[in-house]
C-alpha atoms as a PDB file:
ATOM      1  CA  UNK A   1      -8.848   3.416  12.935  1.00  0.00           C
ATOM      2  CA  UNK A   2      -9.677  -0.499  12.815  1.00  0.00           C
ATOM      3  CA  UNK A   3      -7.239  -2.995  11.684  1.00  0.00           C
ATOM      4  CA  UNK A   4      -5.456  -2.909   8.559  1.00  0.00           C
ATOM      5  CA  UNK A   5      -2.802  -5.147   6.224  1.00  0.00           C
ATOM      6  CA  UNK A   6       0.705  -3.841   5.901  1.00  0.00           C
ATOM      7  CA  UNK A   7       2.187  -4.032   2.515  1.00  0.00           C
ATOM      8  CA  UNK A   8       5.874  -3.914   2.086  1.00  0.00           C
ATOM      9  CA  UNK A   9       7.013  -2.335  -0.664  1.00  0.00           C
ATOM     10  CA  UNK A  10       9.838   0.597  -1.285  1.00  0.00           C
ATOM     11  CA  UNK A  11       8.186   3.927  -2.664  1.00  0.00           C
ATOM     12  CA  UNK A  12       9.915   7.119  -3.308  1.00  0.00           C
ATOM     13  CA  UNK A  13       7.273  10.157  -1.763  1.00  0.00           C
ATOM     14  CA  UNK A  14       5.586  11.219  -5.004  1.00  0.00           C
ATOM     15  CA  UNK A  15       6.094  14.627  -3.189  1.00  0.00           C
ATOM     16  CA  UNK A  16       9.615  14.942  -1.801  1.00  0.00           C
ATOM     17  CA  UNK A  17      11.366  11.910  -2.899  1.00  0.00           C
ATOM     18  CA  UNK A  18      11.598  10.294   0.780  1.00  0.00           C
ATOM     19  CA  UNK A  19      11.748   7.157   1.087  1.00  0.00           C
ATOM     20  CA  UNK A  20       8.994   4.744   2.260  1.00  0.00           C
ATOM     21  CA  UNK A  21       8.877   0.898   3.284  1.00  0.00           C
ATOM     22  CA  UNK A  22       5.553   0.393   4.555  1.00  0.00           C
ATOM     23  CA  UNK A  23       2.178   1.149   3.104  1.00  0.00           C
ATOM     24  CA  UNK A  24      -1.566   0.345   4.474  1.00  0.00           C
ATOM     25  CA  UNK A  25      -4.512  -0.990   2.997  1.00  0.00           C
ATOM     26  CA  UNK A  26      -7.952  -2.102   3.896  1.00  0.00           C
ATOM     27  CA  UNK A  27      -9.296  -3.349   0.479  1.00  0.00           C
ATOM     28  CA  UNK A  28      -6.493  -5.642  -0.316  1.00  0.00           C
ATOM     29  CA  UNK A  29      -7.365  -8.287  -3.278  1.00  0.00           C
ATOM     30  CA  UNK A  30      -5.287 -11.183  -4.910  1.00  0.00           C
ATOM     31  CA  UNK A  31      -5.840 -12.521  -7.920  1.00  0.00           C
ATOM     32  CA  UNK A  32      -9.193 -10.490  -9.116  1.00  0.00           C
ATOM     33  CA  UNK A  33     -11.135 -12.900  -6.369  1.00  0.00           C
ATOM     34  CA  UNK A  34      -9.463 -13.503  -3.031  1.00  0.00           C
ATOM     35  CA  UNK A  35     -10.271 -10.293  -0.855  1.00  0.00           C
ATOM     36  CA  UNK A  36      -8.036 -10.560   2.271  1.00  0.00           C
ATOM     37  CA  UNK A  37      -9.611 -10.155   5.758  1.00  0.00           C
ATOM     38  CA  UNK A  38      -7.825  -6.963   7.571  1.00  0.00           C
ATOM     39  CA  UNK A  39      -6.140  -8.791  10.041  1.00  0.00           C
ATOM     40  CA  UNK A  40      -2.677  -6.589  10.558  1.00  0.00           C
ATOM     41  CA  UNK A  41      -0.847  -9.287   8.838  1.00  0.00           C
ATOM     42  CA  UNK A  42       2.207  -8.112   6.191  1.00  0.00           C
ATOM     43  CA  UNK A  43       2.641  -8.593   3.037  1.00  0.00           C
ATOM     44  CA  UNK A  44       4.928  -8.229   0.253  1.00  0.00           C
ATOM     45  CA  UNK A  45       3.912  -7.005  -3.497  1.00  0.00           C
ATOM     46  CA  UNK A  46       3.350  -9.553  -5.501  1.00  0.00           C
ATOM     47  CA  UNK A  47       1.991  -9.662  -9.090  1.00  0.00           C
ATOM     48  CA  UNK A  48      -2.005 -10.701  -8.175  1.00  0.00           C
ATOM     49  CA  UNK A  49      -2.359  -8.023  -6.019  1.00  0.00           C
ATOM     50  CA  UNK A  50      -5.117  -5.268  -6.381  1.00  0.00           C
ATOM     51  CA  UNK A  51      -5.355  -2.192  -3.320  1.00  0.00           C
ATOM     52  CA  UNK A  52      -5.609   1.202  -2.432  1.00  0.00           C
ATOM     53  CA  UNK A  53      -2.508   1.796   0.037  1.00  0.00           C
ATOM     54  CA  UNK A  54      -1.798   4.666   2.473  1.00  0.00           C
ATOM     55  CA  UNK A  55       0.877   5.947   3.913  1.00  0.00           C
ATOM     56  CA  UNK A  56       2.491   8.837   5.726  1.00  0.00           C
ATOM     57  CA  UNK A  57       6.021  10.893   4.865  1.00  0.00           C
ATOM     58  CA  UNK A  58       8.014  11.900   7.818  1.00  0.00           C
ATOM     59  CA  UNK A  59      10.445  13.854   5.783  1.00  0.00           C
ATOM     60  CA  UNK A  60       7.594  15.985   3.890  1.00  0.00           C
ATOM     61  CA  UNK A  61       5.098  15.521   6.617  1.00  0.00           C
ATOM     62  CA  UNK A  62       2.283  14.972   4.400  1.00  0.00           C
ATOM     63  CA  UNK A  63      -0.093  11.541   3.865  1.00  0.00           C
ATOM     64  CA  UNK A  64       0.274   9.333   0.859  1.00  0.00           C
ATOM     65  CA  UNK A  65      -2.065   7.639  -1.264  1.00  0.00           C
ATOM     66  CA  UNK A  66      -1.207   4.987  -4.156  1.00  0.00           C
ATOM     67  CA  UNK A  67      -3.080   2.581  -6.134  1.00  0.00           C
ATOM     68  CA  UNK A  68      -1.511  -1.137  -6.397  1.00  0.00           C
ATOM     69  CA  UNK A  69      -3.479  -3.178  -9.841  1.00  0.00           C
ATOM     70  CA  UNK A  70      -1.631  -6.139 -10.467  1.00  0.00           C
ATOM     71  CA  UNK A  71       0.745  -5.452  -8.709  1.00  0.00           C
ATOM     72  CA  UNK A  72       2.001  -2.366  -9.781  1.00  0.00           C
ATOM     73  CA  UNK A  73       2.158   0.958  -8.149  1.00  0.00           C
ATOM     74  CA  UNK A  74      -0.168   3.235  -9.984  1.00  0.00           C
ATOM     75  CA  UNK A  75      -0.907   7.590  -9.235  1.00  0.00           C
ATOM     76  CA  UNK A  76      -3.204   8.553  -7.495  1.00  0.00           C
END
């Protein structure tokens, strides 16, 4: 699977409602120029940030996929 960044950040499942802490990314940007090496290190959302995160629902059993630009959860 390769190494990743974990983004912390409290999401009800789009699905079931569940909810979930911690989200993964491998295209993490801040601040439209900095992209961030995958290096498994965490990070809260903050306002510059720009990713595609991933996640999985243990209560729905099914695997999440969000879009973070600027900082703000987005759909699919």
């Amino acid at each position: 699977m390769g190494m990743f960044n974990v983004i912390k950040v409290k999401v009800d499942c789009p699905k079931c409602g569940g909810k979930i802490d911690e989200w993964q990314t491998k295209n993490l940007v801040i601040d439209d120029i900095y992209p961030v090496d995958n290096v498994l290190e965490h990070y809260d959302l903050n306002k510059g940030m720009d990713a595609e995160i991933h996640s999985y629902c243990d209560n729905c059993n099914k695997e999440l996929s969000l879009i973070i630009k600027k900082g703000k959860i987005c759909k699919e």
